[in-house]
Protein backbone atom coordinates (compact mmCIF):
# COMPACT_ATOMS: atom_id res chain seq x y z
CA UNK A 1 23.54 23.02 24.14
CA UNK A 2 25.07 19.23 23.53
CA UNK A 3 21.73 17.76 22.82
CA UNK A 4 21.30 13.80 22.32
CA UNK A 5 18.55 12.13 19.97
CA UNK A 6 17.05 8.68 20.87
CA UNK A 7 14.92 7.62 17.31
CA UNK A 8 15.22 4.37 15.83
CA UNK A 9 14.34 5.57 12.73
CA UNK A 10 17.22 6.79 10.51
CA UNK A 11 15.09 9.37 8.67
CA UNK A 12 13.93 10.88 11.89
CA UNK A 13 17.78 11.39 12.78
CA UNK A 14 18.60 13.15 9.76
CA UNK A 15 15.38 15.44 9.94
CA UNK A 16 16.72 16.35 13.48
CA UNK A 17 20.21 16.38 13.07
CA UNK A 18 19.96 19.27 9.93
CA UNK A 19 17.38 21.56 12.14
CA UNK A 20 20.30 21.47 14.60
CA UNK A 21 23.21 22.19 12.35
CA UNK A 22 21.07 24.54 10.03
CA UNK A 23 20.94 26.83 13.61
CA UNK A 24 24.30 26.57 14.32
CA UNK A 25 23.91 27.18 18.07
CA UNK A 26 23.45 23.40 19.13
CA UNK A 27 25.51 20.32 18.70
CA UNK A 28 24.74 16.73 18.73
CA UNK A 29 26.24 14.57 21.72
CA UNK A 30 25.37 11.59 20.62
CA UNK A 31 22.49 9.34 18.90
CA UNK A 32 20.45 6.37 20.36
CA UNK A 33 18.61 3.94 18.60
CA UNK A 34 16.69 2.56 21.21
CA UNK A 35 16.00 3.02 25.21
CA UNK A 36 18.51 0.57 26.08
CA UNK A 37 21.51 2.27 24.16
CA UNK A 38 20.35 5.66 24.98
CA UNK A 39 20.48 4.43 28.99
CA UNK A 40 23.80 3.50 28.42
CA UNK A 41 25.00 6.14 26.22
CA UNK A 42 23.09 8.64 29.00
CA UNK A 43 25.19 7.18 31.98
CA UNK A 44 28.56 7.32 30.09
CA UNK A 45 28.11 11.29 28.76
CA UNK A 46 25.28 12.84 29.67
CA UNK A 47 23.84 15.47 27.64
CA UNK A 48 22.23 19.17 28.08
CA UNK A 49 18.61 18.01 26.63
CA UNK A 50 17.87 15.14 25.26
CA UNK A 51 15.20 14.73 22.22
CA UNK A 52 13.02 11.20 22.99
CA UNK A 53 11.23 9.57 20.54
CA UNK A 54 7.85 7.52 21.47
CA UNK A 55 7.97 4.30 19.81
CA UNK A 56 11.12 2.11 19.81
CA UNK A 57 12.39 -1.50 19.94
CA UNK A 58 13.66 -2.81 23.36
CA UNK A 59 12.64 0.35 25.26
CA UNK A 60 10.08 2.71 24.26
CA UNK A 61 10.26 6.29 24.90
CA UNK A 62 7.72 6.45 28.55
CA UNK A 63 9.82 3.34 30.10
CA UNK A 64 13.51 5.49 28.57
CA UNK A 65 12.33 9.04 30.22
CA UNK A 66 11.38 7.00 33.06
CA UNK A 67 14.77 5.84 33.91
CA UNK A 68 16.73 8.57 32.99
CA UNK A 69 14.75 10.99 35.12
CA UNK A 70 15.55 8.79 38.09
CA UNK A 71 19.39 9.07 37.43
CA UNK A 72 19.15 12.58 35.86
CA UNK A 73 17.32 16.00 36.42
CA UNK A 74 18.62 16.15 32.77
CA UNK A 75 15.52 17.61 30.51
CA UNK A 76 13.83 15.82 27.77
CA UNK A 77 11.48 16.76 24.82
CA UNK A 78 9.20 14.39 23.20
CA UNK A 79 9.81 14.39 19.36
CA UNK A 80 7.41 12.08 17.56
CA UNK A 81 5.75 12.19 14.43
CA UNK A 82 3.11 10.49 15.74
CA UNK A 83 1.39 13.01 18.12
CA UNK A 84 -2.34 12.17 16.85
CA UNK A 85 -1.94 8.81 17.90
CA UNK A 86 0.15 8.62 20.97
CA UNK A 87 -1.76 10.90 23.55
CA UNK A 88 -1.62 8.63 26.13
CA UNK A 89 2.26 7.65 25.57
CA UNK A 90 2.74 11.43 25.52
CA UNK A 91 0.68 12.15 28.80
CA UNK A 92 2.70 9.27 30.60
CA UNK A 93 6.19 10.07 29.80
CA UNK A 94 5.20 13.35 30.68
CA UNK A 95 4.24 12.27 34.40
CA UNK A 96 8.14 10.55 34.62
CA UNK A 97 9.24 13.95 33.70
CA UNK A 98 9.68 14.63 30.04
CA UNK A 99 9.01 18.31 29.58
CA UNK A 100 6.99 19.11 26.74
CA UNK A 101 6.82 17.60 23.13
CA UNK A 102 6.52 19.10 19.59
CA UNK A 103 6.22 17.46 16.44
CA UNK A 104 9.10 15.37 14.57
CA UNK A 105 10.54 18.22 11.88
CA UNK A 106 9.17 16.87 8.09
CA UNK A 107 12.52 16.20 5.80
CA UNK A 108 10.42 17.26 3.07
CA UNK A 109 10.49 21.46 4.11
CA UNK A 110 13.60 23.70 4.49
CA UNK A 111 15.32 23.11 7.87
CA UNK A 112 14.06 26.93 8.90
CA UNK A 113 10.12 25.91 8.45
CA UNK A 114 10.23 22.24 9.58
CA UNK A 115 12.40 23.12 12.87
CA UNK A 116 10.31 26.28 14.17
CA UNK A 117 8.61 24.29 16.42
CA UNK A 118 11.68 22.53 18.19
CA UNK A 119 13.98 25.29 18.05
CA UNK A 120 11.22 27.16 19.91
CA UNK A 121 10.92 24.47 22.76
CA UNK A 122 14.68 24.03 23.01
CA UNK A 123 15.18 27.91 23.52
CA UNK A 124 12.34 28.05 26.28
CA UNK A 125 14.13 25.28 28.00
CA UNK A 126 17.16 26.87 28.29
CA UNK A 127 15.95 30.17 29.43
CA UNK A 128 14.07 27.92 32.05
CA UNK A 129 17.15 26.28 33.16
CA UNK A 130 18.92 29.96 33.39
CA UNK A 131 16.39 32.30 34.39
CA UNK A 132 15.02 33.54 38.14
CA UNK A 133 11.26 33.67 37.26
CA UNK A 134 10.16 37.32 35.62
CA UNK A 135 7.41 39.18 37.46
CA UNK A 136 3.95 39.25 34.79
CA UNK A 137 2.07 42.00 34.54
CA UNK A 138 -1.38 42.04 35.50
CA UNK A 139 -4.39 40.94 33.21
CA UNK A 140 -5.99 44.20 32.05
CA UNK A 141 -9.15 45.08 34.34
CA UNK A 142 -12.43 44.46 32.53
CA UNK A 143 -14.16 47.95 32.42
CA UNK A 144 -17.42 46.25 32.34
CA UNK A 145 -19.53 45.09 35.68
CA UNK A 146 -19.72 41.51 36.76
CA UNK A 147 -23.46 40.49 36.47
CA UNK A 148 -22.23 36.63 36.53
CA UNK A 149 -20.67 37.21 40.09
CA UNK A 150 -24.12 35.53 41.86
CA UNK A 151 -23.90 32.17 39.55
CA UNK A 152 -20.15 32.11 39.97
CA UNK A 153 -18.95 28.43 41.67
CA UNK A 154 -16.04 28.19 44.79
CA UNK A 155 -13.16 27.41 42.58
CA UNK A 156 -10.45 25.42 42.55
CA UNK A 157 -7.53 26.67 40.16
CA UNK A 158 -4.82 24.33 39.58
CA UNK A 159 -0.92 25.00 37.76
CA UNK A 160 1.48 22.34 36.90
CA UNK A 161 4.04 21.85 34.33
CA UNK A 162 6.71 18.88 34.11
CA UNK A 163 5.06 15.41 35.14
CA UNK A 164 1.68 17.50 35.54
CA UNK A 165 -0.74 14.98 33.62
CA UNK A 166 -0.42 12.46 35.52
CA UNK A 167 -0.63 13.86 39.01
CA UNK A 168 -3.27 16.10 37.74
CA UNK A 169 -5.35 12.81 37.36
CA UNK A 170 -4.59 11.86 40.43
CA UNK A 171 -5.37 14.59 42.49
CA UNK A 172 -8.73 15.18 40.58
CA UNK A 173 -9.85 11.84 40.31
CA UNK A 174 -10.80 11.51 43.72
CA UNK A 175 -13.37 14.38 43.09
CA UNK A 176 -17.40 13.81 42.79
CA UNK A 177 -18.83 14.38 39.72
CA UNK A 178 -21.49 16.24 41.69
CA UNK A 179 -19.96 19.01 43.39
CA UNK A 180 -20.72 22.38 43.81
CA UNK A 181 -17.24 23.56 42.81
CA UNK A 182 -15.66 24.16 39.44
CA UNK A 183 -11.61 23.49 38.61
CA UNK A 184 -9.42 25.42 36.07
CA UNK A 185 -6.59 24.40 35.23
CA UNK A 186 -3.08 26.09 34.12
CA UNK A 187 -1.08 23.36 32.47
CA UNK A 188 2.73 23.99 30.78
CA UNK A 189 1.95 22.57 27.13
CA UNK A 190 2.07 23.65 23.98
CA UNK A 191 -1.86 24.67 22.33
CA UNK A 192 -1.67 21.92 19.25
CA UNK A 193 -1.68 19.17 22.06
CA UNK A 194 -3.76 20.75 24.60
CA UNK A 195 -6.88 18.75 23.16
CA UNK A 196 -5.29 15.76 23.56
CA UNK A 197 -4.79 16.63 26.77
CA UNK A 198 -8.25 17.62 27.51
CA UNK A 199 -9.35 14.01 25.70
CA UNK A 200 -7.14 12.05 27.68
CA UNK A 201 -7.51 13.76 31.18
CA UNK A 202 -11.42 13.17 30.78
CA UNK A 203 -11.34 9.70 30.33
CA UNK A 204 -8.84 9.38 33.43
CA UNK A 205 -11.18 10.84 36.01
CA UNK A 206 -15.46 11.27 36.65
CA UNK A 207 -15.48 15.30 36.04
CA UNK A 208 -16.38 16.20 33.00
CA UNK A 209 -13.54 17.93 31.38
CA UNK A 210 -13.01 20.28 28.53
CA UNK A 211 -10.82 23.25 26.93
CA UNK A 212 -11.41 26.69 28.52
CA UNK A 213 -12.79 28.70 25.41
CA UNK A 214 -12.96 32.71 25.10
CA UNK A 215 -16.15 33.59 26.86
CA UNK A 216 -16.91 30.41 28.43
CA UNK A 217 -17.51 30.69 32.62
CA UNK A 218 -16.10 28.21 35.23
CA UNK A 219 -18.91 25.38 35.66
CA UNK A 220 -19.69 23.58 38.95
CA UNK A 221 -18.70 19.60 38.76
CA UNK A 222 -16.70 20.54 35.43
CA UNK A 223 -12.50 21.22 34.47
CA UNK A 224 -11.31 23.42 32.37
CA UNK A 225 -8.25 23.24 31.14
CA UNK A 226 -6.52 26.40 29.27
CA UNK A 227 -5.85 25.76 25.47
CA UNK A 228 -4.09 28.58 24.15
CA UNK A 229 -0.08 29.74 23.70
CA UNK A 230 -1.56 32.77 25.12
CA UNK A 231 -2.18 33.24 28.90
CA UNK A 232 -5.36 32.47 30.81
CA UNK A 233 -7.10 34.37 32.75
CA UNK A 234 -10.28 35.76 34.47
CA UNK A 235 -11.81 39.07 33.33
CA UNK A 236 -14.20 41.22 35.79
CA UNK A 237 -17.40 39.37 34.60
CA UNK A 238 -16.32 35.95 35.37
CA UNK A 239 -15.72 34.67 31.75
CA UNK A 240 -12.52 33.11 30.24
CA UNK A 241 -10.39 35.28 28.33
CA UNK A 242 -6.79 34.77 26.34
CA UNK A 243 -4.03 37.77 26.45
CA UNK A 244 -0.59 37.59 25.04
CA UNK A 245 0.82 39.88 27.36
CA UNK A 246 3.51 39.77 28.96
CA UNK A 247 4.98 38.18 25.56
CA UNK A 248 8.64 37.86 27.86
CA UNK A 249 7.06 35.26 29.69
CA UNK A 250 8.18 31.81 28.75
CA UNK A 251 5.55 29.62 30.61
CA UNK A 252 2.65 29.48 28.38
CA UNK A 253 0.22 29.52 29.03
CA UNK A 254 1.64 31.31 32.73
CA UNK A 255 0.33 29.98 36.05
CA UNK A 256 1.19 33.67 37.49
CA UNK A 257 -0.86 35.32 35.54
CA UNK A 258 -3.81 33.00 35.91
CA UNK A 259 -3.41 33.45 39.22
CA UNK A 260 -3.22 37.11 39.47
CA UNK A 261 -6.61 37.28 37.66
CA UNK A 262 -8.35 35.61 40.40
CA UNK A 263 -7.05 37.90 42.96
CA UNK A 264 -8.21 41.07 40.78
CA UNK A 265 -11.88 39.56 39.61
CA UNK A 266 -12.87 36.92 41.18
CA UNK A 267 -14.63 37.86 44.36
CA UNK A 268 -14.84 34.19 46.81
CA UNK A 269 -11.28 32.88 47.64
CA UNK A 270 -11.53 29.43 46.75
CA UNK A 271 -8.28 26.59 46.52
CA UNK A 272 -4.92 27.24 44.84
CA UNK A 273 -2.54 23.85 44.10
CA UNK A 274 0.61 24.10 42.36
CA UNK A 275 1.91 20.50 41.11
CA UNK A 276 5.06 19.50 39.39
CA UNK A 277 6.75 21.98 37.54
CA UNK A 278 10.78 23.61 36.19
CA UNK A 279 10.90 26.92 36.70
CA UNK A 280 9.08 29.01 39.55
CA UNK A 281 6.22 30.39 37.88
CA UNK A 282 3.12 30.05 39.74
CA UNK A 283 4.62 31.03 43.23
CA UNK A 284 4.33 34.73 43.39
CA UNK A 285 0.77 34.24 42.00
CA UNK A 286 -0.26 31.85 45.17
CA UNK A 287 1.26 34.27 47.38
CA UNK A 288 -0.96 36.85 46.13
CA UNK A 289 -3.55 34.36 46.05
CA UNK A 290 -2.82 33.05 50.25
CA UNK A 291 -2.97 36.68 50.96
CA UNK A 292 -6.38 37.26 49.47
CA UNK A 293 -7.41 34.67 51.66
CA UNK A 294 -7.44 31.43 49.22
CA UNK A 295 -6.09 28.09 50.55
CA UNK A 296 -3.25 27.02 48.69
CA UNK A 297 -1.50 23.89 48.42
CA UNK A 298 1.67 22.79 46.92
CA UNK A 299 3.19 19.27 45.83
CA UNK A 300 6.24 18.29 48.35
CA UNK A 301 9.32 17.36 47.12
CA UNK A 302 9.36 14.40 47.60
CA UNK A 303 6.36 13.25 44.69
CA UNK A 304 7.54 15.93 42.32
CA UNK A 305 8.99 14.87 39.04
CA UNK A 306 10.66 18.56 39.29
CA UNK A 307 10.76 20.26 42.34
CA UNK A 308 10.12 23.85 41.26
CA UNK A 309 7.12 25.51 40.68
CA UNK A 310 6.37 24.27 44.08
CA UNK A 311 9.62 25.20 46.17
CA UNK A 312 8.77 28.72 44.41
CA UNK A 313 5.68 28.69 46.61
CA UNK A 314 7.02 27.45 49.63
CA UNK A 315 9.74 29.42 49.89
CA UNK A 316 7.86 32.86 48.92
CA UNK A 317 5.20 31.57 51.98
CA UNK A 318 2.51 31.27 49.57
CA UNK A 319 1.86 27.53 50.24
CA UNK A 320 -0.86 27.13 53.33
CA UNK A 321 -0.19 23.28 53.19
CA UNK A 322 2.82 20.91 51.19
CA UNK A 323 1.10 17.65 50.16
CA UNK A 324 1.96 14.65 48.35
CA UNK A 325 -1.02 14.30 45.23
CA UNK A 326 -2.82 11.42 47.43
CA UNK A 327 -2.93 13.73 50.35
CA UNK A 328 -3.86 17.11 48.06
CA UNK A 329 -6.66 15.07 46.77
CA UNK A 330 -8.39 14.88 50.58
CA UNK A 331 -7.24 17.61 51.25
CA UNK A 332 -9.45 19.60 48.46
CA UNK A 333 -12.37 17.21 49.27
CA UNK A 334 -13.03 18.27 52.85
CA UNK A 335 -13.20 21.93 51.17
CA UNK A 336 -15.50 20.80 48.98
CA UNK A 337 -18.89 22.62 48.86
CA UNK A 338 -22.16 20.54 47.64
């Protein structure tokens, strides 16, 4: 891939740079050190993937993906070496459209260590820009009973990838704190920043939100959000589980297989909504889901800062209605139960 960096810092270039040319497989297109150039440079030769720093003179990262993603489906990774501290940068320049984000390689550590990370991110984006969507195997049925199944809530389950934070807040912060009804959600990010995540999503909206740990049960009034590299899903008793099967797939945590769990253990259709999202994974699941008698819901085309999780769904017939967030939001609160 011709990939382009935008960092002001010179150190941060380097550290980027050798991961690249220590793989061999990538080359560099070009370097930006700030928004501004990186517009310009961006209109002249546009690039394969571009990696996007947060914090830069003239134009910082959010305002740079911003703009580019309205001339450009072009991708873009955050790389910042200030992840702890920039959760709600990250979560923003996620809603323009910036696909995931992984920690700025340290100069200090062979190329091969310091650049796992990236090089992992940049080769699931290009198998999501090449690939068809793979079909996930089942979760494995849970041989025990289901003695939670009376105290389970209607559910709402929720996947979204690119641009997914912020419409995610959008869509649930029109929600009651007091509500019957419990939300899960299947977000595209990586597990070191799904706290973050968590942190910043509950101080957006009035549900109480947290991380969706082994063993835990949906709550009424409450979102979880999964946390893991590993997929989510529901076992037979109701509780949260992790499983790293299929290990082919490169959403992860998958939407799909999320989804397939509810249709094989959990026994009251409830409300499906796929948001934003590359890629198509998610659709088969809501199809599965619509035919087990859920409502689903996807994102319209229109409001999406990628148009494909969701055009997955709608073409495959598994989307019952195709909202913009403002309308998905009424839409799931005349379904609410109280």
């Amino acid at each position: 891939m011709r990939i382009a960096i935008v960092n002001d810092l010179a150190l941060a270039v380097t550290s980027i740079r050798r991961v690249l040319e220590h793989e061999g497989r990538h080359t560099v297109a070009w370097v930006a050190r700030d928004g501004e150039a990186a517009l310009a440079r961006f209109v002249a030769d546009e690039p394969d993937l571009v990696l996007m720093d947060l914090v830069m003179p003239v134009l910082d990262g959010v305002q740079t993906t911003k703009r580019m993603r309205e001339l450009s489906k072009c991708p873009i990774l955050l790389v910042t070496a200030d992840v702890g501290r920039s959760s709600g940068l990250i979560f923003e320049a996620m809603g323009h459209g910036a696909l995931d984000v992984v920690n700025l390689p340290v100069l200090t550590e062979p190329p091969a260590e310091s650049g796992r990370d990236l090089l992992r991110k940049i080769a699931t984006i290009e198998r999501l820009l090449g690939r068809s969507g793979s079909v996930p195997r089942p979760a494995a049925a849970d041989a025990a009973a289901a003695p939670l199944a009376r105290r389970r809530p209607p559910l709402i389950a929720i996947g979204s990838s690119t641009g997914g934070p912020k419409t995610l807040a959008t869509v649930l912060a029109a929600l009651p704190r007091q509500m019957a009804n419990a939300v899960v959600v299947v977000q595209h990010i990586d597990a070191q920043f799904a706290p973050g995540l968590v942190s910043w999503l509950d101080g957006q909206i009035a549900l109480t939100v947290r991380g969706a740990e082994v063993g835990m049960i949906p709550l009424a009034g409450t979102v979880s959000v999964a946390i893991s590299n590993d997929h989510l899903v529901i076992q037979a008793d109701g509780r949260f589980a992790y499983q790293s099967e299929p290990l082919e797939e490169p959403y992860r945590p998958s939407v799909d297989v999320f989804f397939r769990s509810l249709v094989r253990h959990w026994r009251d259709p409830g409300v499906a909504v796929l948001l934003t999202g590359m890629g198509r994974d998610g659709g088969k699941g809501m199809l599965e889901l619509r035919r087990a008698g859920w409502h689903t819901i996807a994102q319209d085309e229109a409001s999406c800062a990628v148009y494909g999780m969701p055009k997955a769904a709608v073409e495959l017939g598994g989307a019952s209605e195709v909202l913009p967030p403002e309308a998905i939001a009424r839409s799931l609160g005349q379904r609410l139960c109280r």
